[in-house]
Protein backbone atom coordinates (compact mmCIF):
# COMPACT_ATOMS: atom_id res chain seq x y z
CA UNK A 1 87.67 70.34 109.57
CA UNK A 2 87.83 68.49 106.21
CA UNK A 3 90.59 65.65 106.57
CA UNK A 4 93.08 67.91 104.16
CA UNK A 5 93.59 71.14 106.08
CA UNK A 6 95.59 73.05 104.07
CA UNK A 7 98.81 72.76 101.07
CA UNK A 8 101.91 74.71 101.10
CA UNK A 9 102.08 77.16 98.63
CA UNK A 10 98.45 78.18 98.86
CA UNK A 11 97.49 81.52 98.37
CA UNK A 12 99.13 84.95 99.90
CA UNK A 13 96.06 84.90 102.24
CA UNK A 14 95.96 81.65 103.71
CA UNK A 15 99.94 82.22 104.52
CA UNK A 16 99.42 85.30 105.80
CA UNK A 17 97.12 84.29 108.66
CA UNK A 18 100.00 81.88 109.78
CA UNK A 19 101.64 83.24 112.65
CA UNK A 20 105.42 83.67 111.42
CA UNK A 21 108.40 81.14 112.74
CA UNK A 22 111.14 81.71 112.36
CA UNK A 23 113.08 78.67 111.44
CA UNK A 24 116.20 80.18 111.23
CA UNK A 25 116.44 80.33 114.69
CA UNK A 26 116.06 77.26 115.94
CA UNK A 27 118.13 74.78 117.28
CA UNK A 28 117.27 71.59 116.06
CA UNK A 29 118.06 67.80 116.73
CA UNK A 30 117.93 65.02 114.75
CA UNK A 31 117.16 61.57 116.29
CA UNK A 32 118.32 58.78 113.97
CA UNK A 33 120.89 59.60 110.95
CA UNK A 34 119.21 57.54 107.83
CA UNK A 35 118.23 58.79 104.56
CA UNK A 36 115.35 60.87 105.51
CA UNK A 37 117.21 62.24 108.12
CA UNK A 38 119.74 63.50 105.33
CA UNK A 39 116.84 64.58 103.18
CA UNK A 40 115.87 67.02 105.54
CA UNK A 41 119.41 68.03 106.35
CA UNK A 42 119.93 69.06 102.92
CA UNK A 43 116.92 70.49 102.10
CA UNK A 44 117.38 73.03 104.83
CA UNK A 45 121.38 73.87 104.60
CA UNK A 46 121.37 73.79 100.80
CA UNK A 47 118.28 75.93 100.99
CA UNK A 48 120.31 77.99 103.28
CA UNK A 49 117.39 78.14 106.33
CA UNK A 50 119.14 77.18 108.63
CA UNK A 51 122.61 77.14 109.20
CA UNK A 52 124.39 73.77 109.97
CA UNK A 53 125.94 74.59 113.52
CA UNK A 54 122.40 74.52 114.33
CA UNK A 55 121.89 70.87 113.41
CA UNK A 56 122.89 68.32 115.81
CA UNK A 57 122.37 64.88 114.42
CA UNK A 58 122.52 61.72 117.03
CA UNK A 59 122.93 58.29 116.33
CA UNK A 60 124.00 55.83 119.35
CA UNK A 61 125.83 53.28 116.88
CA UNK A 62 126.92 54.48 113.58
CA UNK A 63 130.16 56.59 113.78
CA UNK A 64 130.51 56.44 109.81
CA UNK A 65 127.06 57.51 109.48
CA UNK A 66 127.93 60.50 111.41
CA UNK A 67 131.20 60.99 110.28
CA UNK A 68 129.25 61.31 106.54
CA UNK A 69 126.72 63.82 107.75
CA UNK A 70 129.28 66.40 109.33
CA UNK A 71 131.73 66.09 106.15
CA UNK A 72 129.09 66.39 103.87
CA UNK A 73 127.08 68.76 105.04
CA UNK A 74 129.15 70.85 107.98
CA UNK A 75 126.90 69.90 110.65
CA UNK A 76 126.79 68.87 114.77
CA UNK A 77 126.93 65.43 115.37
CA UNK A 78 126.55 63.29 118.71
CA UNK A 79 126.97 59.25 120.25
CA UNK A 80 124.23 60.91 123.24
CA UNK A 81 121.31 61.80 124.00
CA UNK A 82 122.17 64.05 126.53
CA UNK A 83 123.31 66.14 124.15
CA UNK A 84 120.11 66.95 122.48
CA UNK A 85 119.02 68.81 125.32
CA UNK A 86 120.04 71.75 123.75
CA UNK A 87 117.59 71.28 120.71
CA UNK A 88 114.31 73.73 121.07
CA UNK A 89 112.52 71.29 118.07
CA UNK A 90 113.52 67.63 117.78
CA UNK A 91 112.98 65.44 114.74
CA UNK A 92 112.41 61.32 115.40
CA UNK A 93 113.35 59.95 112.54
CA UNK A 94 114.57 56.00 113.58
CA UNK A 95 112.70 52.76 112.26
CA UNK A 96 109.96 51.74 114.10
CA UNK A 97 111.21 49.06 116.09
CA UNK A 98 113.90 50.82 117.60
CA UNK A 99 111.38 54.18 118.42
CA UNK A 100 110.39 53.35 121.89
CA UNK A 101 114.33 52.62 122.60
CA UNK A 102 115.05 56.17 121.57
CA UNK A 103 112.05 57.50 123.25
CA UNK A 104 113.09 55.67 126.32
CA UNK A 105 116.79 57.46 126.36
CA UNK A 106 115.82 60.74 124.96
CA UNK A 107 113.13 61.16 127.65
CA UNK A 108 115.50 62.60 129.82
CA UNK A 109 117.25 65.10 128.01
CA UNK A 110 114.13 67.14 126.46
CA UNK A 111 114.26 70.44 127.51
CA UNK A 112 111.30 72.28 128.61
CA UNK A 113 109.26 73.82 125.85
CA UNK A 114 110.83 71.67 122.98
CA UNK A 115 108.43 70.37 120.37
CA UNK A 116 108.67 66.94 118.37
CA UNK A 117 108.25 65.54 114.86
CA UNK A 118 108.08 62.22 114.62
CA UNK A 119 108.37 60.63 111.45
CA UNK A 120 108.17 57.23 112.61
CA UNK A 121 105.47 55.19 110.54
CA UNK A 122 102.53 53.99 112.54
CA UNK A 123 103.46 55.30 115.83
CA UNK A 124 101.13 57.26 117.22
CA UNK A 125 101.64 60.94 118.88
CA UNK A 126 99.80 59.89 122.15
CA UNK A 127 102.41 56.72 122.11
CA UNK A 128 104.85 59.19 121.70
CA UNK A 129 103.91 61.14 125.23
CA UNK A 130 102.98 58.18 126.88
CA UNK A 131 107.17 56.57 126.06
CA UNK A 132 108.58 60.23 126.86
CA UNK A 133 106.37 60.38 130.34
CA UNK A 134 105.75 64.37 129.65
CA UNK A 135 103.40 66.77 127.98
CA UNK A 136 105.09 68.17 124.71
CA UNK A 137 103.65 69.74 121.05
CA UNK A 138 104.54 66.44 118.40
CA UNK A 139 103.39 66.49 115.14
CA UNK A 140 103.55 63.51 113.11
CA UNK A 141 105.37 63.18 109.76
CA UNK A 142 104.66 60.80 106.54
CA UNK A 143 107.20 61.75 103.99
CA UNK A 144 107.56 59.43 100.76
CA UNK A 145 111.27 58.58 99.66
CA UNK A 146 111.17 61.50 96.71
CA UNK A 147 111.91 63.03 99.44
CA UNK A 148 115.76 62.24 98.90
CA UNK A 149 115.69 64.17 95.21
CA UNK A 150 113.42 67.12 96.51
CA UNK A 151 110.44 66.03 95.64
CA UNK A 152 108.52 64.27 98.69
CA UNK A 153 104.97 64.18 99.41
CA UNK A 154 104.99 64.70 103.02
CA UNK A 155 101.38 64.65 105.25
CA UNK A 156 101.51 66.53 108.60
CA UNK A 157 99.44 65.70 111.90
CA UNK A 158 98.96 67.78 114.77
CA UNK A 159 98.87 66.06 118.58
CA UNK A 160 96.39 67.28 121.17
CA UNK A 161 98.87 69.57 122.14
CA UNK A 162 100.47 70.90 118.80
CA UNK A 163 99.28 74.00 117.53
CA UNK A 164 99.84 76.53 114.35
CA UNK A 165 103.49 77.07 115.55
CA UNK A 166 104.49 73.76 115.48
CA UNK A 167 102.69 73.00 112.74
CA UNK A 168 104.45 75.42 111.21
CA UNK A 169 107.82 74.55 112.00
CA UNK A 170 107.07 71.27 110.61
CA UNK A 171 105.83 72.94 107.45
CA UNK A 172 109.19 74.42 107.09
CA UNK A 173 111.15 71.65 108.03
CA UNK A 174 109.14 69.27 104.86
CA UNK A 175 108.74 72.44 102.22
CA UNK A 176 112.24 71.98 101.55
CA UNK A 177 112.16 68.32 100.25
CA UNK A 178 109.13 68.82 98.67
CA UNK A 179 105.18 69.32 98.92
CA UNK A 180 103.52 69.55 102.20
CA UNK A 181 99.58 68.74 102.95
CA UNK A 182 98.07 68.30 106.46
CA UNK A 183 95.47 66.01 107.76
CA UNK A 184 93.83 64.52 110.87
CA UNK A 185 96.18 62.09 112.34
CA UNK A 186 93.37 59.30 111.53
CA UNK A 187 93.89 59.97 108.41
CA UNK A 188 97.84 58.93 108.35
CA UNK A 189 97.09 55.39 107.89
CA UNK A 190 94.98 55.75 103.89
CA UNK A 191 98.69 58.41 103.80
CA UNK A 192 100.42 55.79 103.86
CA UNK A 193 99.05 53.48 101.56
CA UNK A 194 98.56 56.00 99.00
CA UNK A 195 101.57 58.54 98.95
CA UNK A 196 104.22 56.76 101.42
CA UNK A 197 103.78 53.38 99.40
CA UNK A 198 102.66 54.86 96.49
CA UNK A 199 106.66 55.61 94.71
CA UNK A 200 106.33 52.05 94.91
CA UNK A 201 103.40 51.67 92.70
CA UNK A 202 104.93 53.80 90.55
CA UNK A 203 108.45 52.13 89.89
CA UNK A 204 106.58 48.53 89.24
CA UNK A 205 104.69 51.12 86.50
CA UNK A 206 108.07 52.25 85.01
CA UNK A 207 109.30 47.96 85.12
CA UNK A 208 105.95 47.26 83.44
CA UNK A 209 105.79 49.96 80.76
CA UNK A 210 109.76 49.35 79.94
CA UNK A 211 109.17 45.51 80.01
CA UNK A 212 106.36 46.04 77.74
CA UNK A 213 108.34 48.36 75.31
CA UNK A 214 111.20 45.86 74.73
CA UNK A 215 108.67 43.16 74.08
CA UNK A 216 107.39 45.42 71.56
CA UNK A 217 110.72 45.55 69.73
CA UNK A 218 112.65 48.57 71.60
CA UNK A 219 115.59 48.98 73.09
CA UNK A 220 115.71 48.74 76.83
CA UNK A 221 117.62 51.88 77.07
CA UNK A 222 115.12 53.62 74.88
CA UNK A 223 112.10 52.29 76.21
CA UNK A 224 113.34 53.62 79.82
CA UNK A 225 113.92 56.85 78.46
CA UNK A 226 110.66 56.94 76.94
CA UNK A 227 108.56 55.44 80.21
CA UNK A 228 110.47 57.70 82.64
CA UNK A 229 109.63 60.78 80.28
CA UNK A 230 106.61 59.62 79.86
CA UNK A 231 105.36 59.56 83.83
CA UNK A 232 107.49 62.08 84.65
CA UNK A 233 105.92 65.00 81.70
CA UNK A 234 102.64 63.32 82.70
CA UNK A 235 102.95 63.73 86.59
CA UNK A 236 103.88 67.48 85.63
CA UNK A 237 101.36 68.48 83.34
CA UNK A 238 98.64 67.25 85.97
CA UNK A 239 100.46 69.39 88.59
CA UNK A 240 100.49 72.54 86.55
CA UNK A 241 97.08 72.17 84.46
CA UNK A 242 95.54 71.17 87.29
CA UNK A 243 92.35 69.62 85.95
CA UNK A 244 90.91 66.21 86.92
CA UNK A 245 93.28 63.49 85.40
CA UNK A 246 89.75 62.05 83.77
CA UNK A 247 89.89 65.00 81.66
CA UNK A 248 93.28 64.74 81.32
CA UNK A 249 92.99 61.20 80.16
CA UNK A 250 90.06 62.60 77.40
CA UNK A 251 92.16 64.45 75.60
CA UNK A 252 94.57 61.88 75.23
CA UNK A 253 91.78 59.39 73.87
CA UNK A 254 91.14 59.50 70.83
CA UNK A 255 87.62 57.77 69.62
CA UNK A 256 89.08 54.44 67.81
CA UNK A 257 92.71 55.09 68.06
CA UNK A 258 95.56 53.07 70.35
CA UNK A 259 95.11 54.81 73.56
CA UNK A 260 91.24 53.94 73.62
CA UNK A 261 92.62 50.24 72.87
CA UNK A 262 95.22 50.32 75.36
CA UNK A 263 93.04 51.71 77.47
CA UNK A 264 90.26 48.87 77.40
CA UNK A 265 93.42 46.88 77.72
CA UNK A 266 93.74 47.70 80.98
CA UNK A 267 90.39 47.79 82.39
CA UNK A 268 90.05 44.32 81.35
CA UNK A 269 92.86 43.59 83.62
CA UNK A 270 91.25 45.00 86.22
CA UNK A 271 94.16 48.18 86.42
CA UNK A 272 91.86 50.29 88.79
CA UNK A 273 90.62 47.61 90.89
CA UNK A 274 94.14 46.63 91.32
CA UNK A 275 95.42 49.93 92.54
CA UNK A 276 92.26 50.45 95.03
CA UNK A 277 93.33 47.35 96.64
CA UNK A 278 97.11 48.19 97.00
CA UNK A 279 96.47 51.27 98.66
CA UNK A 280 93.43 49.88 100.67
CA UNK A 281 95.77 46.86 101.93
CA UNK A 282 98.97 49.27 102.58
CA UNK A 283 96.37 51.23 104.69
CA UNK A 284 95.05 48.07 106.29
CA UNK A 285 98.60 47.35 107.47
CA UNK A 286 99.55 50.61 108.35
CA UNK A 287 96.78 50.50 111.04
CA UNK A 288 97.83 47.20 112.14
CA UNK A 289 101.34 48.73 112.68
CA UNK A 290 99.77 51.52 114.72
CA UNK A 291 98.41 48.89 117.06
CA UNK A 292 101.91 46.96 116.84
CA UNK A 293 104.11 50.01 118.18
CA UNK A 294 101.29 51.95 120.40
């Protein structure tokens, strides 16, 4: 199977020979009440999928961090884990150090036949049955933080004992905070240094370009205008011409003019190399983390 399986939104075909799921029926529970956490919450009630009573959100510590989540967006909130036994798919959405804590007390309270998305970075599904002591479906998560606006790249990863249904719940759970690929789980780790570190990347790009623009004589407020346009009409033309960005790049170059120049500009300062070995060392420590927390 090639390491990208398949991208939601494909043809009519390819989502036709998916077995339906219906998400609206679920109950689900969400361990850990950050930002992605909130990101998924609103992607599915402002989508209207699934109804808020059907969200139960748990977070040991933060009362005001609950207290938000239920005023804002109408849903179930908890202090225990005991609580969550009610939830037929659970999400693990905590930081990694504090995963195998909240593996540790949820392990108790997972009722039979749930399934699990973890969207913990570097931990592994396999770590995940070995700290829960049982056999369940998990499917790893790697959102990006565009996530929070809509527009998340999110790469899914079946465990041994995942299949199409969960796999499909997960699709439906990431769809609604943006696009949705899926790949071995070995291939999480180059995921992460490319799309989850990649906004990154981009926002030194937007400093860079508007730092560049003043220095050139604009105003910062215009030159920020003008680089966030800029990426942002670029990213989308990419997305719906969907050619190679070298021929993109082509018809943007003209032979002798200032984007050839600029151009040579930045191969001379070794732009490619530089971006290969961002995502190649993000990847590098991604793995190292997947040692750290299995």
């Amino acid at each position: 199977m090639d390491a990208v399986r398949r991208m939601t939104g494909d043809s009519l075909e390819a989502r036709e020979r998916r077995p339906a799921v219906e998400l609206e029926t679920i109950r689900l529970g969400l361990v850990g009440a950050g930002e992605m956490a909130e990101a998924l919450i609103a992607g599915l009630v402002g989508s209207g999928r699934l109804e808020p009573g059907r969200i139960l959100v748990n977070n040991r510590s933060n009362r005001a961090r609950l207290e938000h989540l239920r005023s804002r967006w109408g849903v179930r909130t908890t202090q225990e884990k005991a609580a969550l036994a009610e939830a037929e798919v659970l999400v693990l959405a905590v930081k990694p150090a504090d995963a195998a804590e909240a593996l540790a007390q949820l392990r108790p309270h997972v009722r039979d036949g749930a399934a699990l998305v973890s969207v913990v970075a570097g931990l592994r599904t396999e770590a995940v049955l070995a700290r829960l002591g049982r056999d369940l479906p998990v499917v790893r998560a790697m959102p990006n933080t565009p996530s929070r606006v809509g527009e998340g790249a999110t790469a899914l990863a079946a465990g041994r004992l995942a299949g199409e249904r969960e796999l499909a719940l997960a699709r439906q759970l990431f769809a609604g905070v943006g696009r949705v690929v899926e790949v071995e789980e070995g291939a999480l780790d180059a995921v992460t240094g490319l799309s989850g570190s990649g906004p990154a990347y981009v926002f030194l790009l937007l400093e860079a370009l508007i730092d560049a623009g003043v220095k050139q004589g604009l105003e910062y407020a215009v030159a920020r205008e003008l680089a966030l346009q800029t990426v942002f009409g670029a990213a989308k033309m990419a997305r719906e011409r969907g050619e190679d960005p070298a021929r993109l790049r082509e018809e943007v170059t003209s032979p002798n003019g200032t984007t050839v120049a600029g151009l040579a500009a930045l191969e001379q300062g070794g732009f490619r190399q530089a971006l290969e070995a961002a995502v190649g060392r993000a990847t590098a420590r991604a793995r190292e983390l997947g040692l750290l927390y299995s």
